[in-house]
Protein backbone atom coordinates (compact mmCIF):
# COMPACT_ATOMS: atom_id res chain seq x y z
CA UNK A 1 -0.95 -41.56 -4.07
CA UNK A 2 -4.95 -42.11 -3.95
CA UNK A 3 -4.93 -42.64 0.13
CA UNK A 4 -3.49 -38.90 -0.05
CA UNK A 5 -5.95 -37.98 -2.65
CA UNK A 6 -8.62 -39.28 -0.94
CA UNK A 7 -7.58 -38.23 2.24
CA UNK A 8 -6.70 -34.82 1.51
CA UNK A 9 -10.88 -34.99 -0.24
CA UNK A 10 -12.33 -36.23 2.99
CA UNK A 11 -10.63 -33.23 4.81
CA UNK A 12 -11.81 -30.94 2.60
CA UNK A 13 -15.66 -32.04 2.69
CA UNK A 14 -14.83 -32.13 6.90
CA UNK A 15 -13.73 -28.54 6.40
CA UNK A 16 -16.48 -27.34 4.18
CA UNK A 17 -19.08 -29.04 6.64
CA UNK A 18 -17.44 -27.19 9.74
CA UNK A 19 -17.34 -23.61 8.10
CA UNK A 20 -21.30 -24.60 6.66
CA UNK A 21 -22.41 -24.76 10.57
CA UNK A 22 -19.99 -22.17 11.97
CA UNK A 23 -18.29 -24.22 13.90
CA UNK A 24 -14.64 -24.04 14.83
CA UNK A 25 -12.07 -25.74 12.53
CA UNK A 26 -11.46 -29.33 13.53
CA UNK A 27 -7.43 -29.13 13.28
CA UNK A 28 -4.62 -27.13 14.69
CA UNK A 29 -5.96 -23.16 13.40
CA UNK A 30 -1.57 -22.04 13.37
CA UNK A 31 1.55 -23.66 11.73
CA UNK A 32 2.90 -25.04 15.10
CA UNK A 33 0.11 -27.24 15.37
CA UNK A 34 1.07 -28.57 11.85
CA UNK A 35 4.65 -28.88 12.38
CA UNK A 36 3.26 -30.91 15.84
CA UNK A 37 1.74 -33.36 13.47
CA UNK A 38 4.86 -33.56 11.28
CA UNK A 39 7.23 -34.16 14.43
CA UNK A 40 4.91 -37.12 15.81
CA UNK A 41 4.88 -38.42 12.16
CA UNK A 42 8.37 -38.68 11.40
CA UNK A 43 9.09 -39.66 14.89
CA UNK A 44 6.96 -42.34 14.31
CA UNK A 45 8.66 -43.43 10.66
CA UNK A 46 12.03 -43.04 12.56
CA UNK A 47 11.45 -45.48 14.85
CA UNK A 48 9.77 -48.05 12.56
CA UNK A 49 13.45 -47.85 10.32
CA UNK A 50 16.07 -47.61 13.24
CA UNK A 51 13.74 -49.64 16.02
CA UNK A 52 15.08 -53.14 14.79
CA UNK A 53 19.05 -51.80 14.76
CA UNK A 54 18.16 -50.45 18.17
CA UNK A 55 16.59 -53.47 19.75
CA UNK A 56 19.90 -55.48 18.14
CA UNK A 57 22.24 -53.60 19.94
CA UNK A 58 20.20 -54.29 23.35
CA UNK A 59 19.76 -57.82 23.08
């Protein structure tokens, strides 16, 4: 819980520091983007728990 703490912290102080010098936000501006993020993310998790059953049935 304090990496997302943190984390979600450090993107805030990013976020203030980009809207302080006008610049454009550094992160998808529309919920697609997010959901991107998500997908890649679970896809990810997924194949960290199935990847071992799915290299057993191979070999």
């Amino acid at each position: 819980m304090k990496e997302v703490a943190l984390a979600l912290l450090a993107g805030f102080i990013v976020g203030a520091i980009f809207a302080a010098f006008k610049l454009p936000i550094p992160a998808p501006p529309a919920l697609a983007g997010v959901a991107g993020i998500v997908g890649i993310y679970l896809g990810f998790k997924f194949i960290a728990w199935a990847g071992p059953s799915i290299t057993s049935i191979f070999n």
